[in-house]
Protein backbone atom coordinates (compact mmCIF):
# COMPACT_ATOMS: atom_id res chain seq x y z
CA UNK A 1 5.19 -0.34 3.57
CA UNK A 2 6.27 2.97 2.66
CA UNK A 3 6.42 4.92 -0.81
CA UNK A 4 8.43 8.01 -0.86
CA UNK A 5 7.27 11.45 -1.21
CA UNK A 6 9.45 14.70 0.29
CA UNK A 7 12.91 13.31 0.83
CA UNK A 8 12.43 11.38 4.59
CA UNK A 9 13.81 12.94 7.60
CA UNK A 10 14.70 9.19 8.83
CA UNK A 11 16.44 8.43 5.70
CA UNK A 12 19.91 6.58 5.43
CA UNK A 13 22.51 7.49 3.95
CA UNK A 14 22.11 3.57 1.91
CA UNK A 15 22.20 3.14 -1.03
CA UNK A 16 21.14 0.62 -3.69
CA UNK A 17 23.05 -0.89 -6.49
CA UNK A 18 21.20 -0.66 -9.75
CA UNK A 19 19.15 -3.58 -10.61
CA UNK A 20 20.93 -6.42 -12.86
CA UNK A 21 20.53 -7.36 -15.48
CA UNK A 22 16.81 -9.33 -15.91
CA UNK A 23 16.00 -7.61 -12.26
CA UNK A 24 12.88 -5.32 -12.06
CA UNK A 25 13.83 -3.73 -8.47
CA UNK A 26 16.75 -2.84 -6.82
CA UNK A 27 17.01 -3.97 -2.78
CA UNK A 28 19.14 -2.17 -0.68
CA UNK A 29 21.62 -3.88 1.79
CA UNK A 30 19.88 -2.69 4.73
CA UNK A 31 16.33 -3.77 3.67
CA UNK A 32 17.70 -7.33 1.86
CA UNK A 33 19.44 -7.92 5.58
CA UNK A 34 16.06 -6.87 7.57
CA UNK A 35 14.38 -9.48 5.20
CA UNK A 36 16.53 -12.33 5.47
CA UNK A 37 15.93 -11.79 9.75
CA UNK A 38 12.66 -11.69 9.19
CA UNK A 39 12.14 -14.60 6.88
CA UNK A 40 14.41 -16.79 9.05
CA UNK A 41 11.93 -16.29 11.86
CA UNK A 42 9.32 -17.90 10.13
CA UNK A 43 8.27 -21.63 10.61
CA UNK A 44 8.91 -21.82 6.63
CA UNK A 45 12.06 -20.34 6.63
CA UNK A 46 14.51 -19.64 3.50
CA UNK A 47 11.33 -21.77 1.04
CA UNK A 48 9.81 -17.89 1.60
CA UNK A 49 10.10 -15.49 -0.40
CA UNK A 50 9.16 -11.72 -0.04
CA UNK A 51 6.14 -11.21 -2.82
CA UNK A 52 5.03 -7.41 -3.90
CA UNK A 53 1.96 -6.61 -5.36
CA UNK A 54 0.14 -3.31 -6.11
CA UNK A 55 -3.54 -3.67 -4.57
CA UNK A 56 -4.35 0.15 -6.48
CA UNK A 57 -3.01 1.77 -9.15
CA UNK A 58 -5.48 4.89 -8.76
CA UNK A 59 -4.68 7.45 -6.77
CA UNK A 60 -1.81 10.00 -4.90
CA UNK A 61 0.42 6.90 -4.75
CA UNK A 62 0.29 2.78 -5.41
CA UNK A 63 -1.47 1.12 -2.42
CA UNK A 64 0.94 -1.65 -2.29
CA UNK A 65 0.88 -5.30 -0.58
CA UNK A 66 3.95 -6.90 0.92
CA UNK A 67 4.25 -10.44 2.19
CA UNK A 68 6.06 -13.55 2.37
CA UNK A 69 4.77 -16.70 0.10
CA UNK A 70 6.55 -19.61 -0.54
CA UNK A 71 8.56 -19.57 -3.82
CA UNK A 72 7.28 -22.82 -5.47
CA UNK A 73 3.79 -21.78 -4.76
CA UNK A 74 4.46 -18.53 -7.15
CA UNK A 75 2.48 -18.69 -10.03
CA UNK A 76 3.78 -19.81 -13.56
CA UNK A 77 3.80 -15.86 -14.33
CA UNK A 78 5.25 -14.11 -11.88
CA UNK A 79 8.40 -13.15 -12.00
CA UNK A 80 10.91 -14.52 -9.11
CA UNK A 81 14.50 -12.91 -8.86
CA UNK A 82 17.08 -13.98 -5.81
CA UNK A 83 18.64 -10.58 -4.33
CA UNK A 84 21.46 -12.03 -2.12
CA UNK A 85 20.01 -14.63 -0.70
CA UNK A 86 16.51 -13.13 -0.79
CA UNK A 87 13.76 -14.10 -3.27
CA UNK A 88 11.67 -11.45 -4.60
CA UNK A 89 8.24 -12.24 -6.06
CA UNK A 90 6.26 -9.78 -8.52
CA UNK A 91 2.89 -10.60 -10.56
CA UNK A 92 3.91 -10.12 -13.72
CA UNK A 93 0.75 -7.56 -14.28
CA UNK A 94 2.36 -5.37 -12.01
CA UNK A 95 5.95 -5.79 -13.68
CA UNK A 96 5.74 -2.04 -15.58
CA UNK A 97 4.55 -0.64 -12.47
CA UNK A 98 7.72 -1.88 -10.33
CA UNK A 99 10.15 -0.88 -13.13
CA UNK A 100 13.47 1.23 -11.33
CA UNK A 101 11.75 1.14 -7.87
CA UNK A 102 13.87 0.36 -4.48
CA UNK A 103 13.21 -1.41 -1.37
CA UNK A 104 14.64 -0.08 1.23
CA UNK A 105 14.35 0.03 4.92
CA UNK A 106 14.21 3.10 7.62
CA UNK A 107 13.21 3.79 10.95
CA UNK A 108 9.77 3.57 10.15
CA UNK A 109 9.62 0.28 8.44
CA UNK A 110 10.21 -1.04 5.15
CA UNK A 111 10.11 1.99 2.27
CA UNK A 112 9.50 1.48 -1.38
CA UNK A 113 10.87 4.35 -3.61
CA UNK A 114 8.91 3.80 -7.06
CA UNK A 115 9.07 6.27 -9.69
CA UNK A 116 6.43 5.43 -11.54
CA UNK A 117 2.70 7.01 -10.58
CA UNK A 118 -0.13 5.47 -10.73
CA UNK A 119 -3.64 6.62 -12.80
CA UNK A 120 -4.83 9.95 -11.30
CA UNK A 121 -7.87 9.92 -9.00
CA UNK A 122 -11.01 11.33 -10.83
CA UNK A 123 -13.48 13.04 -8.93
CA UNK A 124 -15.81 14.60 -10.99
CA UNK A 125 -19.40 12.04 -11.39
CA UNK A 126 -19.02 10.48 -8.22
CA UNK A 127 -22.39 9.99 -6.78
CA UNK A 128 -22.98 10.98 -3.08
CA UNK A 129 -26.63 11.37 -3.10
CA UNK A 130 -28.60 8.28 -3.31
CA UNK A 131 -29.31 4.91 -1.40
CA UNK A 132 -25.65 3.73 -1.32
CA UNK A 133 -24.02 6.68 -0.68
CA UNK A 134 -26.54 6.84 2.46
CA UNK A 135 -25.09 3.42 3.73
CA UNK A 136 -21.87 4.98 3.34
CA UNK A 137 -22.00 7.37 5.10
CA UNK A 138 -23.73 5.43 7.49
CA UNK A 139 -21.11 3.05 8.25
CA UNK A 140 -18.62 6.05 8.72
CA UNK A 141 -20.63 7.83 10.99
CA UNK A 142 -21.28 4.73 13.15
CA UNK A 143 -18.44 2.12 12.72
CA UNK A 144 -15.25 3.48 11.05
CA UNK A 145 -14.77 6.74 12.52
CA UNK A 146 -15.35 5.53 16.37
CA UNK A 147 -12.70 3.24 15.67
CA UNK A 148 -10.44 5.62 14.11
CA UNK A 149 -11.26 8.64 16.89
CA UNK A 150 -8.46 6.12 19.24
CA UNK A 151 -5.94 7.13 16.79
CA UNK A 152 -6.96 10.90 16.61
CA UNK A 153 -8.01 10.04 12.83
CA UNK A 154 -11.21 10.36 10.78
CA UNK A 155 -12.37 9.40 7.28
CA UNK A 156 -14.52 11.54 4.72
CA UNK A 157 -16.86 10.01 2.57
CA UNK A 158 -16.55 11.22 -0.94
CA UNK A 159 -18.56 9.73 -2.94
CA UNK A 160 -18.53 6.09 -5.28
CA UNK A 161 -18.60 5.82 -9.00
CA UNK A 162 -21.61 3.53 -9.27
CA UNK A 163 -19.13 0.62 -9.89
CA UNK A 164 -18.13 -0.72 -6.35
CA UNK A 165 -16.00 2.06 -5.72
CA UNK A 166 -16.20 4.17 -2.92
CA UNK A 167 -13.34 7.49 -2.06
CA UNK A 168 -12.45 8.48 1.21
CA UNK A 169 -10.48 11.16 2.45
CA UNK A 170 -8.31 10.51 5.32
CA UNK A 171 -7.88 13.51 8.33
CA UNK A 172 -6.28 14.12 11.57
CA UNK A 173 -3.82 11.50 12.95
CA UNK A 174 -4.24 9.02 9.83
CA UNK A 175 -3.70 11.84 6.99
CA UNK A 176 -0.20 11.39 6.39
CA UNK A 177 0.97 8.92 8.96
CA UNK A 178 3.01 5.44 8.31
CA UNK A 179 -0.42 3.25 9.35
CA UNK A 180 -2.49 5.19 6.76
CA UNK A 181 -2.88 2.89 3.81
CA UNK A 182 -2.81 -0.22 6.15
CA UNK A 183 -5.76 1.62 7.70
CA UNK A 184 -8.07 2.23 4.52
CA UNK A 185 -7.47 -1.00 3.27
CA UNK A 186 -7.28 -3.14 5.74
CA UNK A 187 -9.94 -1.30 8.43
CA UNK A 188 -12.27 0.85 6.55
CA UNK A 189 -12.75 -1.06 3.33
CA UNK A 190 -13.67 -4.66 5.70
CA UNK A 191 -15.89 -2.65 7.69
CA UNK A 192 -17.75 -1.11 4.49
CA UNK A 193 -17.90 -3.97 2.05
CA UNK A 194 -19.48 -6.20 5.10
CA UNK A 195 -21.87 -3.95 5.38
CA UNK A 196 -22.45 -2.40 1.95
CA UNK A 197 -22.78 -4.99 -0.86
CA UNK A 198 -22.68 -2.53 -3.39
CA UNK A 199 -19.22 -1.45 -2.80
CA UNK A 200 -16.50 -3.87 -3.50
CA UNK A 201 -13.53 -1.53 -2.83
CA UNK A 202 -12.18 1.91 -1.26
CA UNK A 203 -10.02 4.46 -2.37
CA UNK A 204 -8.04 6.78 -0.63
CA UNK A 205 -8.53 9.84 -2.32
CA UNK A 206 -6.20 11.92 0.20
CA UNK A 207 -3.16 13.85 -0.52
CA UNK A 208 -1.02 12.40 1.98
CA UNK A 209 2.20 14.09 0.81
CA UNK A 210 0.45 16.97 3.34
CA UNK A 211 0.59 15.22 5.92
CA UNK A 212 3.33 16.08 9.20
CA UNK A 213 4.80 12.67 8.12
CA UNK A 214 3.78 11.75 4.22
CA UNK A 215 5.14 8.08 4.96
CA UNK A 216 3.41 4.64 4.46
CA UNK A 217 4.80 1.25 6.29
């Protein structure tokens, strides 16, 4: 999943209609089309539908989540809207968060174009010093970053805020490539809250947008 930053070089020239009435995204043609294949090739077929969620709304950019879930299994409060053939699933928490964005799809995957931000990152108090910033930086060291060295990438512990949160830094061939955020979330955070009780969830503190290519899929 990608959100935009610096216009893309891989961009299309596609463009979406604005969202009707009732909608909360737009979809583009391109994207609803890539979709529909996709959908099709599941054993569930056209009961999917494609369901967005924001996992973090701290940060450079949302840390989104993008998968299909069957439409009568959405909750009662989520808000389900057919684009062309398409169902598109939002929890209605994230609703204000989603407001004006546009799916899309490039050469690099699916892109989300939101123009709302999400809270900025605060730095200043995190604690890097004691017994859980130790195991950390432990796991890092030991775990994460061998893993990540196949990629050409590394993390940087920053520090956690004494409430399950700990903030990374991404470098080398994960700062500002497409994988990135599947990376954190899906790699580094596992890794660290199997191992570190303490810390129920990582955020990626890194400016991406510095990256060679400032692109998420």
């Amino acid at each position: 999943m990608s959100t935009e930053s610096p216009t893309s070089p891989f961009a299309t020239d596609t463009a979406a209609a604005p969202p009707a009435e009732g909608d909360v995204i737009s979809v583009t043609d391109v994207a609803r089309a890539k979709l529909i294949e996709l959908r099709d090739g599941e054993p569930e077929g056209v009961a999917l539908g494609i369901r967005l969620e924001i996992m973090s709304d701290e940060g450079v950019d949302f840390t989104y989540d993008l998968s299909f879930q069957e439409t009568a299994k959405a909750a009662f409060t989520d808000v389900v809207r057919n684009h062309g053939g398409i169902r598109v699933i939002i929890p209605a928490k994230d609703l204000p968060n989603f407001e004006g964005a546009t799916l899309d799809y490039e050469l690099d995957g699916l892109v989300l174009r939101n123009p709302n931000k999400p809270r900025p990152i605060t730095l200043e108090g995190l604690v890097d010093d004691d017994d859980v910033a130790a195991e950390v930086r432990s796991i890092v060291e030991r775990e994460v970053n061998p893993a990540l060295a196949a990629h050409g990438g590394f993390v940087t512990f920053v520090g956690h805020d004494g409430e399950g949160r700990a903030y990374m830094t991404m470098g080398g061939g994960c700062h500002g490539c497409s994988m990135s955020r599947m990376t954190m979330l899906e790699g580094v955070q596992v890794m660290i809250k199997d191992k570190v009780p303490a810390i129920t969830k990582v955020i990626d503190a890194t400016d991406h947008a510095t990256g060679a290519t400032p692109y998420y899929q």
